[in-house]
C-alpha atoms as a PDB file:
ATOM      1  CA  UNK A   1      14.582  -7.076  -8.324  1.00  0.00           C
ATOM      2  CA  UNK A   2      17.745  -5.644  -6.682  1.00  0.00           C
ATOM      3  CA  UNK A   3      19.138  -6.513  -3.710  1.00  0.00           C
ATOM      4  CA  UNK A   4      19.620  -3.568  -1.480  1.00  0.00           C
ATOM      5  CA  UNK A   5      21.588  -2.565   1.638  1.00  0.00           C
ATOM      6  CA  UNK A   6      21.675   0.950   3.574  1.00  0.00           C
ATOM      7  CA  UNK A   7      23.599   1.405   6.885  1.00  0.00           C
ATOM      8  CA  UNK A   8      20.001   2.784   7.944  1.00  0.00           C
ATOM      9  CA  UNK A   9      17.608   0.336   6.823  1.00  0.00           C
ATOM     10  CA  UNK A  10      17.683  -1.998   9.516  1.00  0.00           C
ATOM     11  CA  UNK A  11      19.756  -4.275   8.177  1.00  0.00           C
ATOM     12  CA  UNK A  12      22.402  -6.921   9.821  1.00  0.00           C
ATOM     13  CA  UNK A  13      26.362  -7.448   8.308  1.00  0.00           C
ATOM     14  CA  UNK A  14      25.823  -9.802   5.277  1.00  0.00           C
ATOM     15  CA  UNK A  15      21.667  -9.407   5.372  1.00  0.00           C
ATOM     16  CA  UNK A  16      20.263  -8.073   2.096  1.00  0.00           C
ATOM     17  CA  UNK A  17      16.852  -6.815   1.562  1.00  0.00           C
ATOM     18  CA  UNK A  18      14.842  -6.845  -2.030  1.00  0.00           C
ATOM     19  CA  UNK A  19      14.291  -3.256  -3.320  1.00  0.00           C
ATOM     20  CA  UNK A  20      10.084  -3.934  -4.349  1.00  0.00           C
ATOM     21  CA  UNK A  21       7.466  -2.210  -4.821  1.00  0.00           C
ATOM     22  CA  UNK A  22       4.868  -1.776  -1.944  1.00  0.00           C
ATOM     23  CA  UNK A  23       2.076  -4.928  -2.352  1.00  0.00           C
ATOM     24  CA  UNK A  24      -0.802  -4.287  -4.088  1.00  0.00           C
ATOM     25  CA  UNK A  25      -3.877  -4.057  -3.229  1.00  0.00           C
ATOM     26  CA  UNK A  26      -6.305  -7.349  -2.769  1.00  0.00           C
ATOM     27  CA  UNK A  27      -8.309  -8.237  -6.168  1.00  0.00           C
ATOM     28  CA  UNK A  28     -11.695  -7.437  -6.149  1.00  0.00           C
ATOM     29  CA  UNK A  29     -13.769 -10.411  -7.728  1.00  0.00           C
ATOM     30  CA  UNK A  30     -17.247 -10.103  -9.097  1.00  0.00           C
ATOM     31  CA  UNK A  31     -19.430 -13.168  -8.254  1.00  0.00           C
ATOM     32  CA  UNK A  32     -21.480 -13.628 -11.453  1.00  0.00           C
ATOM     33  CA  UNK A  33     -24.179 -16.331  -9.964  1.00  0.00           C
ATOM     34  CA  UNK A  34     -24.302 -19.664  -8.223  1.00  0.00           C
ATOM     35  CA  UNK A  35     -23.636 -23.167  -9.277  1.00  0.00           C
ATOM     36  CA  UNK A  36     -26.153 -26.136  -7.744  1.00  0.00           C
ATOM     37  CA  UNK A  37     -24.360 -29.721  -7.825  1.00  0.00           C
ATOM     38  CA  UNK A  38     -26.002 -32.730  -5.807  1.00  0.00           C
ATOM     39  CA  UNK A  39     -23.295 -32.695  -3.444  1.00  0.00           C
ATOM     40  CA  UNK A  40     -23.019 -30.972   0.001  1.00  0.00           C
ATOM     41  CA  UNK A  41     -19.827 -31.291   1.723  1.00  0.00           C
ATOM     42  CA  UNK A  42     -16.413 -31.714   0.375  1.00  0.00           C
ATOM     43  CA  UNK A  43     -16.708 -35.292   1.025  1.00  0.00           C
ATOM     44  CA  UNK A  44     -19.355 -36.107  -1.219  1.00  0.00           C
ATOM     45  CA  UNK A  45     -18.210 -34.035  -4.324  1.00  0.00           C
ATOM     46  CA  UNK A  46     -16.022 -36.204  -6.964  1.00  0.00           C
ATOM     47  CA  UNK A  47     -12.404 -35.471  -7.482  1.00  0.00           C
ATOM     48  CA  UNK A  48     -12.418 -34.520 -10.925  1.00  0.00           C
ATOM     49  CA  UNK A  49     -15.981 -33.750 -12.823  1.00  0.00           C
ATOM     50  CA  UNK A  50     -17.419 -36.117 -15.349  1.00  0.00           C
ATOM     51  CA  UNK A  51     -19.006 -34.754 -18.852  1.00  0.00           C
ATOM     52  CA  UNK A  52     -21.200 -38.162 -18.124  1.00  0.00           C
ATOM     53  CA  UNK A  53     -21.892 -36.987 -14.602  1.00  0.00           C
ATOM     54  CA  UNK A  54     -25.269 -35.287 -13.130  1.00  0.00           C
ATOM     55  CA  UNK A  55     -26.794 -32.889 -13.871  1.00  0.00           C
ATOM     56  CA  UNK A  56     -26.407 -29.443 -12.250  1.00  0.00           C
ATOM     57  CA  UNK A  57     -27.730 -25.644 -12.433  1.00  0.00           C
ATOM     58  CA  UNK A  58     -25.388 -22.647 -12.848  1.00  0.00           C
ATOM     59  CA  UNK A  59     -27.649 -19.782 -11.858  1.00  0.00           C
ATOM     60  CA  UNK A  60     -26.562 -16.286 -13.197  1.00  0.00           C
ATOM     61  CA  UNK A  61     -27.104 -13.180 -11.788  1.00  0.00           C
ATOM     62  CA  UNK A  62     -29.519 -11.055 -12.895  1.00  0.00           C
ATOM     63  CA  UNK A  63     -26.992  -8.022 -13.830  1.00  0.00           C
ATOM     64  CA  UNK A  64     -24.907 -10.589 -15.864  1.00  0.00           C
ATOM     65  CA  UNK A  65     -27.821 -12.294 -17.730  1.00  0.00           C
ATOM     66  CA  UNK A  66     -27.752 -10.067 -21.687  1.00  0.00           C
ATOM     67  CA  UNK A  67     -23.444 -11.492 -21.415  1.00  0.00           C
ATOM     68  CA  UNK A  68     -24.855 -14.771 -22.415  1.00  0.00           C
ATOM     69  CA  UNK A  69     -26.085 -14.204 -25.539  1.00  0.00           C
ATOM     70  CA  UNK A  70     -24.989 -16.580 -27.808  1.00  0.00           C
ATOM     71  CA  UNK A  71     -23.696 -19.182 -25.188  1.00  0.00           C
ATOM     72  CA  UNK A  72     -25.869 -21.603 -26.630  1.00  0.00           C
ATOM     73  CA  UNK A  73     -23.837 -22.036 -29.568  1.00  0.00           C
ATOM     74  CA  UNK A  74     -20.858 -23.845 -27.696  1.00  0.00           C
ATOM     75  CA  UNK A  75     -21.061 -27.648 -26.594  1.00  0.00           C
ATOM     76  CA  UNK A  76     -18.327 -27.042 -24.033  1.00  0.00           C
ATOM     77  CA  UNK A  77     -17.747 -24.101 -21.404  1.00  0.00           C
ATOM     78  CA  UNK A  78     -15.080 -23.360 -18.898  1.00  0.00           C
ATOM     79  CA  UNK A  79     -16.414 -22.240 -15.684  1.00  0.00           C
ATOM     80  CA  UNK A  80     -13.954 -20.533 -12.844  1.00  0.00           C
ATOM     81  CA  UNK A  81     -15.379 -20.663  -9.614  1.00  0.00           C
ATOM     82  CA  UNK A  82     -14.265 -19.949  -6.048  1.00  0.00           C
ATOM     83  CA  UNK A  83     -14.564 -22.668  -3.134  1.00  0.00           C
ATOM     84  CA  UNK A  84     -15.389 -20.684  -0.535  1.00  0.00           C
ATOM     85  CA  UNK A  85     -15.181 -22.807   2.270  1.00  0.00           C
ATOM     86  CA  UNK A  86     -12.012 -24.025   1.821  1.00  0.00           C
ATOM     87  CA  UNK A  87      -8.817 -23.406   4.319  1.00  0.00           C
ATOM     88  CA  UNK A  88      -6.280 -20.632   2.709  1.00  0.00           C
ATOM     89  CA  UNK A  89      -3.518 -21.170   4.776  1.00  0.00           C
ATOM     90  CA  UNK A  90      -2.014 -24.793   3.870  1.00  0.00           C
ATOM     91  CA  UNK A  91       1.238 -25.005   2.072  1.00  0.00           C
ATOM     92  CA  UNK A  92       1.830 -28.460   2.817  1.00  0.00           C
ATOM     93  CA  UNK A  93      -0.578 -30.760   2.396  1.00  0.00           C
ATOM     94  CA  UNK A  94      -0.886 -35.060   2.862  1.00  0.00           C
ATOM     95  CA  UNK A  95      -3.836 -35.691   0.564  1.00  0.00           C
ATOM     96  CA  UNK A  96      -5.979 -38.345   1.480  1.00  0.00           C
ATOM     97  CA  UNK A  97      -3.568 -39.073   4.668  1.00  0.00           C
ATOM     98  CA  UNK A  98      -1.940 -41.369   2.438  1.00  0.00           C
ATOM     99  CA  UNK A  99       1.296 -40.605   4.033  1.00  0.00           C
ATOM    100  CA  UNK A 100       3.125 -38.316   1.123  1.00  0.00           C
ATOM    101  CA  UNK A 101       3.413 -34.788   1.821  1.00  0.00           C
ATOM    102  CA  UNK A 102       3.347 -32.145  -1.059  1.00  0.00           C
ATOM    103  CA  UNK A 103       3.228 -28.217  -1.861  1.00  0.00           C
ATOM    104  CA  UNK A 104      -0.285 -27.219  -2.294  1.00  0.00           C
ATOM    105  CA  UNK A 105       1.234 -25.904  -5.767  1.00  0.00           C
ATOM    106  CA  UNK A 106       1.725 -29.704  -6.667  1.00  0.00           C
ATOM    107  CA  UNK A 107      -1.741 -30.562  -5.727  1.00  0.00           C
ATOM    108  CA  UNK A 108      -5.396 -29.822  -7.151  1.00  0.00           C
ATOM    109  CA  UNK A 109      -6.785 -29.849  -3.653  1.00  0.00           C
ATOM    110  CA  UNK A 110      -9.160 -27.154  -3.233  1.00  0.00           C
ATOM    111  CA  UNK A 111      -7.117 -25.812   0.020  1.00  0.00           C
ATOM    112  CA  UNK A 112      -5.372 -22.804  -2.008  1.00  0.00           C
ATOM    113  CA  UNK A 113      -4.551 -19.585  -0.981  1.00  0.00           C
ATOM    114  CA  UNK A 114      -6.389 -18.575  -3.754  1.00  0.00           C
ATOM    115  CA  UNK A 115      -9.453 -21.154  -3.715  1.00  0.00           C
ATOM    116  CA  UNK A 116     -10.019 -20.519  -7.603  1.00  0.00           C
ATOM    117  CA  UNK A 117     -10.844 -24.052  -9.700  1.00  0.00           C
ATOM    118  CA  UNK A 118     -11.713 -24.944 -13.204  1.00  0.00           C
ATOM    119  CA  UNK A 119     -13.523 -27.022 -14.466  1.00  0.00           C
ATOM    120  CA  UNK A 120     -14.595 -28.303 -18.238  1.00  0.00           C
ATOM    121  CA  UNK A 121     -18.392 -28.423 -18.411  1.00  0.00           C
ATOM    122  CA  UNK A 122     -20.856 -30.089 -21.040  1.00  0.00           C
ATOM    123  CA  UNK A 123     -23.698 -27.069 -21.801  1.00  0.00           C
ATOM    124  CA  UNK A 124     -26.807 -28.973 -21.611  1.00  0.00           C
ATOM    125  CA  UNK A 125     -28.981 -26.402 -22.189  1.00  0.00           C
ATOM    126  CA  UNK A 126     -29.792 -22.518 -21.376  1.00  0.00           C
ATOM    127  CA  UNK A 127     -33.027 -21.584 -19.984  1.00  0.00           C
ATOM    128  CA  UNK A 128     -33.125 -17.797 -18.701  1.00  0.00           C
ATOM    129  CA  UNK A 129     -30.613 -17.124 -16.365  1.00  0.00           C
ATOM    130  CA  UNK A 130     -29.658 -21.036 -15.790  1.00  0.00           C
ATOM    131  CA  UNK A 131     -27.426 -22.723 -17.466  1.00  0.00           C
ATOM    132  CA  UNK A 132     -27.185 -26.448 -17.316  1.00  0.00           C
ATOM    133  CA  UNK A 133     -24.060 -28.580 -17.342  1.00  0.00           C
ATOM    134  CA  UNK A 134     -22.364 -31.857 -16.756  1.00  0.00           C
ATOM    135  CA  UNK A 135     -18.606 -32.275 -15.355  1.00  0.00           C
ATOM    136  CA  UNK A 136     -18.920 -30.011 -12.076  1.00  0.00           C
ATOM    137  CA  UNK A 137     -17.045 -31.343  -9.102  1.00  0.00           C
ATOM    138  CA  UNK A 138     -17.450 -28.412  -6.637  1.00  0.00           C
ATOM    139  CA  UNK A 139     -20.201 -28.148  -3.247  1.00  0.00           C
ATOM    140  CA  UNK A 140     -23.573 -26.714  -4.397  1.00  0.00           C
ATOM    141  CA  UNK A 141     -24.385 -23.134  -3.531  1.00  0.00           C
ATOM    142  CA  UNK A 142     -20.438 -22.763  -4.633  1.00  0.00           C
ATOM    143  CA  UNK A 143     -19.861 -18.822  -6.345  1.00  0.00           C
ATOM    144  CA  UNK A 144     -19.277 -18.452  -9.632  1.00  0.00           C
ATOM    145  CA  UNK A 145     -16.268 -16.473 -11.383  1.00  0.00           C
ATOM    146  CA  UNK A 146     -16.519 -16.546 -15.231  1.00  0.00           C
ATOM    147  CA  UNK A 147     -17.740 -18.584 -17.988  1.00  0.00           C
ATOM    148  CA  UNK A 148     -15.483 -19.078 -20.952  1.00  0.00           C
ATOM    149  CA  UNK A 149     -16.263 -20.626 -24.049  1.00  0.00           C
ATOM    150  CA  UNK A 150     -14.594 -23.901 -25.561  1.00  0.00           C
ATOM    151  CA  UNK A 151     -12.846 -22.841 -29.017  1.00  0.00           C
ATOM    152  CA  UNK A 152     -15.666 -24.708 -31.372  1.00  0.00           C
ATOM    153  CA  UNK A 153     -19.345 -24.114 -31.495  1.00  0.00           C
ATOM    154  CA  UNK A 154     -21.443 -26.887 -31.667  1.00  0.00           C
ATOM    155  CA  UNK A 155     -21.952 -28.044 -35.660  1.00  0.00           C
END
């Protein structure tokens, strides 16, 4: 981007102003289902998920049901979901009050300004619309994004 200055635009001696484009428009995000985990509150949910840790129910919806065919065939899955009740406006955070500060962009705290998160699941099974998995970390009732695939299919 190019700096810009104009005796019109508003501008101060010495100020400079980036020429951009106006921003976009927000994203618009499909929720494909639900995921169920044991845990209610932030509190109770692990830091990180376990591939050896319970077991929990990703419910799709029923307009995105025929794009699992074949999802059986992987051991592993990706699944992107949104953590909807966490704060968007942090950019500093002290995790666990422990006294050191950091960017929110140094941390995987769930306060984001996007709350987006990731996590590597075990595929259990598939039964109808419900898919279940080990490795979630996340508040049940949490909104699901996508479902990606591992790279290898089970042997």
């Amino acid at each position: 981007m190019e700096a810009k200055r104009a005796a019109s635009d508003g501008l101060r001696p010495g100020e400079a102003a980036l020429s951009v484009e106006p921003v976009p428009a927000p994203a618009k995000l499909y929720f494909i289902g639900r995921i169920f985990t044991p845990w209610a509150t932030r509190e109770e949910c692990p830091r990180q998920g376990d591939l050896h840790g319970p077991l929990c129910r990703v419910e799709i919806a029923e307009t995105w049901v025929s794009a699992l065919v074949g999802i059986q065939s992987f051991e592993r899955l990706q699944l992107l979901y949104w953590m909807h009740l966490s704060r968007r406006d942090l950019v500093l955070q002290n995790p666990r009050q422990g006294g050191e500060v950091h960017g929110t962009f140094a941390l995987r705290s769930p306060l984001r300004p996007n709350p987006i998160a990731s996590s590597l699941v075990a595929l259990e099974r598939v039964e109808g619309a419900s898919l279940f998995v080990r490795g979630l970390d996340c508040i049940t009732g949490t909104p699901l994004l996508d479902i990606k695939p591992e790279h290898c299919p089970r042997a």
